[in-house]
Protein backbone atom coordinates (compact mmCIF):
# COMPACT_ATOMS: atom_id res chain seq x y z
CA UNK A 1 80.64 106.81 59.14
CA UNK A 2 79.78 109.30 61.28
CA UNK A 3 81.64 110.99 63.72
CA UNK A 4 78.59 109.78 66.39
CA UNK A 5 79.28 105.86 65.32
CA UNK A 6 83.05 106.29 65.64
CA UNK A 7 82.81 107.63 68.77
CA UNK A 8 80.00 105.00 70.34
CA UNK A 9 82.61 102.43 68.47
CA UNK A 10 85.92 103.84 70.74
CA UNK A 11 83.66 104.22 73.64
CA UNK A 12 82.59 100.15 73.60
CA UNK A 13 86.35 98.93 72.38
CA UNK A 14 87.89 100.94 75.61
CA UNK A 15 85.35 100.14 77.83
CA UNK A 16 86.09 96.01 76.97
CA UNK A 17 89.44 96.49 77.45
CA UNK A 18 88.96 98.25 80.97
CA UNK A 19 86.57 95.26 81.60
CA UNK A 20 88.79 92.66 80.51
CA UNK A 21 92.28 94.01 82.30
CA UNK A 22 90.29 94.76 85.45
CA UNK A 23 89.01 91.20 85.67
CA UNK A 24 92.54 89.99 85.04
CA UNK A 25 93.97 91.98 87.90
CA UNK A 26 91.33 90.77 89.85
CA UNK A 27 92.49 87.27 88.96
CA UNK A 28 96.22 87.66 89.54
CA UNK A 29 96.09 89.03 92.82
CA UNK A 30 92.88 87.14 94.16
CA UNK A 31 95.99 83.99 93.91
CA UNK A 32 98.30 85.61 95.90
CA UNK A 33 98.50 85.07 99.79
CA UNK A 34 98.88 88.57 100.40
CA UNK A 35 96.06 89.79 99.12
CA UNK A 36 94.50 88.49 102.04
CA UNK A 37 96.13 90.76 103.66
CA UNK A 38 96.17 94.05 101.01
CA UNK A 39 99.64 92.95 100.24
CA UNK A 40 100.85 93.86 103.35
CA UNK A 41 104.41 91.82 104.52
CA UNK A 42 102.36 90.09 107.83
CA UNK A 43 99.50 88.74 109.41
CA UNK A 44 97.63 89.56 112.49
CA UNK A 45 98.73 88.60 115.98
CA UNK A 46 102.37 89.91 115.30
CA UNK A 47 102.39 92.90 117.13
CA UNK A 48 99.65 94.79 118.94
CA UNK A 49 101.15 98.01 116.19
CA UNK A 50 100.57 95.91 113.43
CA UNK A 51 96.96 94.83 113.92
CA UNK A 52 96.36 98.66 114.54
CA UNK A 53 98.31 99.55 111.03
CA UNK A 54 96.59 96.84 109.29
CA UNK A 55 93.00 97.87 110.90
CA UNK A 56 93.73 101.54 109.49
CA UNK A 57 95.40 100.74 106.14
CA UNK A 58 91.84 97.99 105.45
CA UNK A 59 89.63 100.74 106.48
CA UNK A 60 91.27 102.98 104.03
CA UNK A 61 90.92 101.10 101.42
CA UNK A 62 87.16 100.03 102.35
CA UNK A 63 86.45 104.05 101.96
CA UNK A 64 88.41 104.35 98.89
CA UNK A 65 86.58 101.68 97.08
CA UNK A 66 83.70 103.10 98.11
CA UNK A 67 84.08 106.58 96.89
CA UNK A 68 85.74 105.29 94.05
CA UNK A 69 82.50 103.13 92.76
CA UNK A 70 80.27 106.04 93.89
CA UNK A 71 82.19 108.13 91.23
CA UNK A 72 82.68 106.03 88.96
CA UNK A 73 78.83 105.20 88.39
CA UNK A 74 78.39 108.79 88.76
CA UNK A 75 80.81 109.22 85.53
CA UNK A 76 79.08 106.35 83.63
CA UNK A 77 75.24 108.07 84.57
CA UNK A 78 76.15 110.99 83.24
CA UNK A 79 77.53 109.78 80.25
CA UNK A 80 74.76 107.58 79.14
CA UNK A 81 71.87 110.72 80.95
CA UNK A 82 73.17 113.29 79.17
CA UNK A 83 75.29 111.63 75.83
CA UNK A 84 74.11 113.26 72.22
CA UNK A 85 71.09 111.53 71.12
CA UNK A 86 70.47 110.95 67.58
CA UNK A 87 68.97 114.08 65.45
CA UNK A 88 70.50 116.43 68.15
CA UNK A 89 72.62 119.26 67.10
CA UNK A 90 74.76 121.88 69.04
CA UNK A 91 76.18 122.21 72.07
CA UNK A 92 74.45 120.81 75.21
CA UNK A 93 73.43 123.65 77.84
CA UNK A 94 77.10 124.26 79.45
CA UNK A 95 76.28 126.01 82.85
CA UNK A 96 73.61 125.12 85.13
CA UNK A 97 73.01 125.29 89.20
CA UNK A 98 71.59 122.97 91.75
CA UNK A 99 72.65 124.35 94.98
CA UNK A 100 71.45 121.20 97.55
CA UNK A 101 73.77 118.93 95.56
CA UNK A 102 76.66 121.40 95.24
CA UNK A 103 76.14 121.75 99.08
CA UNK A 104 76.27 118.10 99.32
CA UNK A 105 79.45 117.78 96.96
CA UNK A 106 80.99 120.16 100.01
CA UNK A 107 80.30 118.53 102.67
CA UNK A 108 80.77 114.83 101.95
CA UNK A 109 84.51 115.19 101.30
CA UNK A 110 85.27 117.49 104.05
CA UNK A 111 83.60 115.30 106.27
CA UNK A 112 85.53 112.55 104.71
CA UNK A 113 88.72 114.37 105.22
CA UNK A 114 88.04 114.72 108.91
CA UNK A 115 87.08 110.89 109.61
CA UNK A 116 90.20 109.61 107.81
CA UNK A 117 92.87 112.32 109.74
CA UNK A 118 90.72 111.46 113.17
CA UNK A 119 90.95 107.48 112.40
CA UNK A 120 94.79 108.07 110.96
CA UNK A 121 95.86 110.03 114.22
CA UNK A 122 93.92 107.81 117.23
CA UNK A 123 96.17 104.65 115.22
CA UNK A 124 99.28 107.01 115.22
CA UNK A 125 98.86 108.27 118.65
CA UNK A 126 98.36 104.62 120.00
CA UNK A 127 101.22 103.55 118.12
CA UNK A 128 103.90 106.23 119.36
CA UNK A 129 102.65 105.58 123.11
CA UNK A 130 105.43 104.31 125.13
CA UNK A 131 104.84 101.31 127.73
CA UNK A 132 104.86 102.09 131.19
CA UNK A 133 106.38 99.54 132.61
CA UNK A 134 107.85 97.55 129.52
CA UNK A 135 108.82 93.67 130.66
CA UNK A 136 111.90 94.11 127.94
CA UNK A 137 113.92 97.01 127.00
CA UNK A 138 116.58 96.35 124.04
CA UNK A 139 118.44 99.31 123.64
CA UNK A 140 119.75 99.22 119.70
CA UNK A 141 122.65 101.01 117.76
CA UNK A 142 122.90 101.34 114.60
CA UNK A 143 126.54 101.44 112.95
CA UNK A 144 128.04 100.89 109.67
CA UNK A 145 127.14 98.52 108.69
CA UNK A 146 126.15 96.19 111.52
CA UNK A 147 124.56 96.03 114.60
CA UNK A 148 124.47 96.10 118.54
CA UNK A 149 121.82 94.77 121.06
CA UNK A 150 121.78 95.85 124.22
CA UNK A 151 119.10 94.05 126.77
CA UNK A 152 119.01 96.97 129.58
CA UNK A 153 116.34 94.41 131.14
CA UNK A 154 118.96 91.55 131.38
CA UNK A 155 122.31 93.62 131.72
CA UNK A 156 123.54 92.01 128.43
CA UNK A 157 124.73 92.56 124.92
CA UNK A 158 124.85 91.02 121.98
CA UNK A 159 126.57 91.96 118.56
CA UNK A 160 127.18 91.37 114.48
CA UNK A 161 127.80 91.57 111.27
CA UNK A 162 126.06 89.96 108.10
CA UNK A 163 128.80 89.95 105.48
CA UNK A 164 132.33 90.85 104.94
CA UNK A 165 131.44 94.15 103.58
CA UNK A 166 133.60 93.26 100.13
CA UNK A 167 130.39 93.13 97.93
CA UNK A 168 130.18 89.40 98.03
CA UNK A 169 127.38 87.35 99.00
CA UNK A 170 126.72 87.76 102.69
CA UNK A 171 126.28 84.66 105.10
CA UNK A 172 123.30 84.26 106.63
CA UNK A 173 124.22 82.50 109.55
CA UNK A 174 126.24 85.71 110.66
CA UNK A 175 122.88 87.96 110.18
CA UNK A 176 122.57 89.19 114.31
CA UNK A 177 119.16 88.32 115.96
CA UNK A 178 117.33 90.12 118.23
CA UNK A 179 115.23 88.15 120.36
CA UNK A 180 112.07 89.21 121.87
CA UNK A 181 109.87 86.98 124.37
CA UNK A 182 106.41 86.68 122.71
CA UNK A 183 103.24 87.86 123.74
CA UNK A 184 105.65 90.52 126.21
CA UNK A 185 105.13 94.40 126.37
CA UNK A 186 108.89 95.44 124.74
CA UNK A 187 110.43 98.92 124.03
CA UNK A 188 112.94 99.22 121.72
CA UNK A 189 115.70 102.39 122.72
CA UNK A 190 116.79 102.87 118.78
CA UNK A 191 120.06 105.37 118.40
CA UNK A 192 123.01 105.47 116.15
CA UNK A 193 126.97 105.40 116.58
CA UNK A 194 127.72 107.19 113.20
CA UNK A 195 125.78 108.50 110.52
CA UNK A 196 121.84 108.19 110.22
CA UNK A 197 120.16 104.65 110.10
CA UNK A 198 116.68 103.31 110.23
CA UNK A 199 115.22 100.81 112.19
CA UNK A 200 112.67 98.46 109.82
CA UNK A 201 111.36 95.10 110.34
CA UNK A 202 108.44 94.66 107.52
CA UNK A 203 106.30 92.42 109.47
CA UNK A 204 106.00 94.69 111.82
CA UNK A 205 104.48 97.24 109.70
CA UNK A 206 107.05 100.24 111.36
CA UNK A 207 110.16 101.32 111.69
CA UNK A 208 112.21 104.16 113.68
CA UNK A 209 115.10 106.84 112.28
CA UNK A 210 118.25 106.70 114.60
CA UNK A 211 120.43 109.62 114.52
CA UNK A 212 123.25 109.97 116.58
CA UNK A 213 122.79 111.52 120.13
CA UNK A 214 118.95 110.51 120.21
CA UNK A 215 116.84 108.17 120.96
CA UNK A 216 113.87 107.39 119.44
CA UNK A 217 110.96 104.54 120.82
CA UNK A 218 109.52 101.71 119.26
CA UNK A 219 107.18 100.39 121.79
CA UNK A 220 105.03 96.91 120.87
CA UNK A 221 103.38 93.75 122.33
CA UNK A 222 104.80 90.71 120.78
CA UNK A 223 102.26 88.54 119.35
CA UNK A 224 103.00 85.20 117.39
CA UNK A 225 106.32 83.60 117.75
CA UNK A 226 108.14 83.10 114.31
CA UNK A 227 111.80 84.79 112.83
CA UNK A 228 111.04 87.73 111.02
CA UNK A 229 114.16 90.17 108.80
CA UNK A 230 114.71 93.40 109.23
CA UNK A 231 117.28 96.03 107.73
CA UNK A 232 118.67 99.31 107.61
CA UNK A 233 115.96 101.27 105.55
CA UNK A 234 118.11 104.84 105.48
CA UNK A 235 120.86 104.54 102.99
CA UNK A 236 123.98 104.68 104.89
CA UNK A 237 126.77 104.66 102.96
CA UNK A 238 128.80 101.79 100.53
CA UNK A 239 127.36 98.77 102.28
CA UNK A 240 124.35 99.57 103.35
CA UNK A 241 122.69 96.80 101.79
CA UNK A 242 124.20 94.51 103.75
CA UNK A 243 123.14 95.95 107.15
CA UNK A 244 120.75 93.72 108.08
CA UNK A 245 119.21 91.59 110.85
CA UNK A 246 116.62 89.20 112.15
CA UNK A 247 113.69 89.06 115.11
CA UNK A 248 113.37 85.74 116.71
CA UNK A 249 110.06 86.12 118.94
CA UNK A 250 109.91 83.26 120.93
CA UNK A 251 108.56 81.89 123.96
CA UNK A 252 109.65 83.01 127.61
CA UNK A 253 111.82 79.28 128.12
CA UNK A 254 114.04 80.00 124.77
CA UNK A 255 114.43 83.85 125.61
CA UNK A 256 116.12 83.04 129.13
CA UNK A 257 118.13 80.29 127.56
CA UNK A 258 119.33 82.74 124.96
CA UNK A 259 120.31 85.53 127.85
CA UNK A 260 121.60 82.78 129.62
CA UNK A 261 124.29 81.95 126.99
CA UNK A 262 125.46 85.60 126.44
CA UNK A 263 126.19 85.96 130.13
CA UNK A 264 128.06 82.73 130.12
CA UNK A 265 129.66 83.84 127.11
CA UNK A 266 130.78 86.81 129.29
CA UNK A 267 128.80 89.72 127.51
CA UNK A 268 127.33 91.10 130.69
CA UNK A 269 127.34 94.88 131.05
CA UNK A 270 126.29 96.94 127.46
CA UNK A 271 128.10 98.47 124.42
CA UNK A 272 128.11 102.10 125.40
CA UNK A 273 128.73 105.23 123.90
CA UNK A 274 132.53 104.67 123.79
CA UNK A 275 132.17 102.33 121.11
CA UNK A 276 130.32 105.22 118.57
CA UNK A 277 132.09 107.33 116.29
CA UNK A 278 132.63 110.60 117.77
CA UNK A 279 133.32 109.27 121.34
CA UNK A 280 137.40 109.65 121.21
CA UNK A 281 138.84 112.44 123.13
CA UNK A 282 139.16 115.47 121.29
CA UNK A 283 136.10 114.86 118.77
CA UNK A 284 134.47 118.01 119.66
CA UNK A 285 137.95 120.09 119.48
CA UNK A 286 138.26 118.06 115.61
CA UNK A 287 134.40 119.01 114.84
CA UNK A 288 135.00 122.96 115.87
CA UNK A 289 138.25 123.42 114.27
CA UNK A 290 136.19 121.55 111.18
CA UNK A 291 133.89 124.13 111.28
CA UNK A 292 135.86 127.09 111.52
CA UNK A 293 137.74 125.89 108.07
């Protein structure tokens, strides 16, 4: 056999097999729900962010697809236009010029390059933009390994912990809650008491870093109502896996009934500063002398 047939043999036998796991790939994920949604963890009408996220992360993929099928039937015509046909012998001609399409090669990915960072950074910029006159502000501290909710809108607080941070299975009726009134222009004031956290609820397709002494902004428009998990997504330290929390976005009636019963509950006011870490007196003094040694 020649070294022509073995090679035309390898080339069919791959190609099947590309054909065959491609079409099962296909199959698997065309069954899955979230391939609706390019296996992102939501749907649309959750946030006014994550319609914008999901819009860009599509698109993305639209152009990807395309470029990748452009190339790849490039590949395949130029294997078939210019494979060894029988009786040949030697080497093909190895260098050759055609300056419009090199031209061409140029400027379709630059331009390419520039649509995706000017798509990528109007989403981003919309994203970061903070509300100007918010109708909830939740200011939220991170802490190991729990959580504090502050509603700066409604003077009140609310607090708690998931598990009993011994490595046993946590309770989920002790995960805290955040609620947000749907369809509601919120901003979310996200800082930490102690070491580095991060803010992440998956449906909503963001999250925020909270250090300690900053604040950083997640501003959104509720959407849908529905109860949605989030968690710490910075590790954190022994139980960071059990930091974790939900979103309850629900209507305007069951958001004042839930503000309600924390003020009757007495947790008026906010959890300040003086509950973080390195808010005792003589923290600074303890950090300096630290230092020096």
């Amino acid at each position: 056999m020649s070294s022509h047939t073995r090679t035309d043999s390898r080339f069919r036998r791959t190609a099947k097999a590309s054909a065959v796991a491609v079409l099962a790939a296909t199959a698997l994920t065309g069954c899955a729900e979230e391939a609706k949604l390019g296996w992102m963890p939501t749907e649309r009408g959750t946030t006014d962010n994550a319609d914008l996220i999901l819009d860009l992360w599509v698109g993305s993929w639209i152009a990807a697809l395309a470029v990748g099928l452009l190339t790849w039937a490039l590949m395949l015509w130029c294997m078939i236009a210019y494979r060894r046909r029988k009786n040949e012998a030697g080497y093909p001609r190895q260098v050759a010029y055609h300056a419009p399409l090199e031209v061409f090669y140029t400027i379709v990915p630059i331009a390419m390059i520039v649509s995706l960072f000017f798509f990528t950074e109007r989403t981003q910029s919309e994203i970061t933009e903070r509300h100007d006159d918010p109708d909830t502000v939740v200011q939220v501290y991170g802490k190991q390994w729990a959580w504090d909710f502050n509603y700066l809108s409604d003077d009140v607080w609310d607090t708690g912990i998931q598990g009993h941070l011994d490595g046993e299975e946590g309770v989920p009726d002790r995960v805290p809650t955040l609620y947000l009134p749907s369809n509601s222009e919120v901003e979310l004031q996200v800082t930490s008491r102690d070491v580095i956290h991060s803010f992440w609820v998956p449906a909503f397709l963001e999250k925020a870093d909270m250090f300690p002494g900053r604040t950083n902004y997640i501003s959104i428009t509720t959407g849908r109502e529905g109860e949605f998990y989030g968690k710490c997504a910075e590790f954190c330290g022994e139980y960071h896996s059990e930091m974790l929390f939900n979103v309850a976005v629900v209507d305007q009636a069951e958001y004042d009934a839930h503000i309600q019963s924390l003020r009757d509950a007495g947790q008026t006011g906010a959890l300040g500063e003086e509950y973080s870490r390195d808010s005792y007196p003589g923290a600074e003094d303890q950090h300096s002398e630290t230092a020096f040694n």
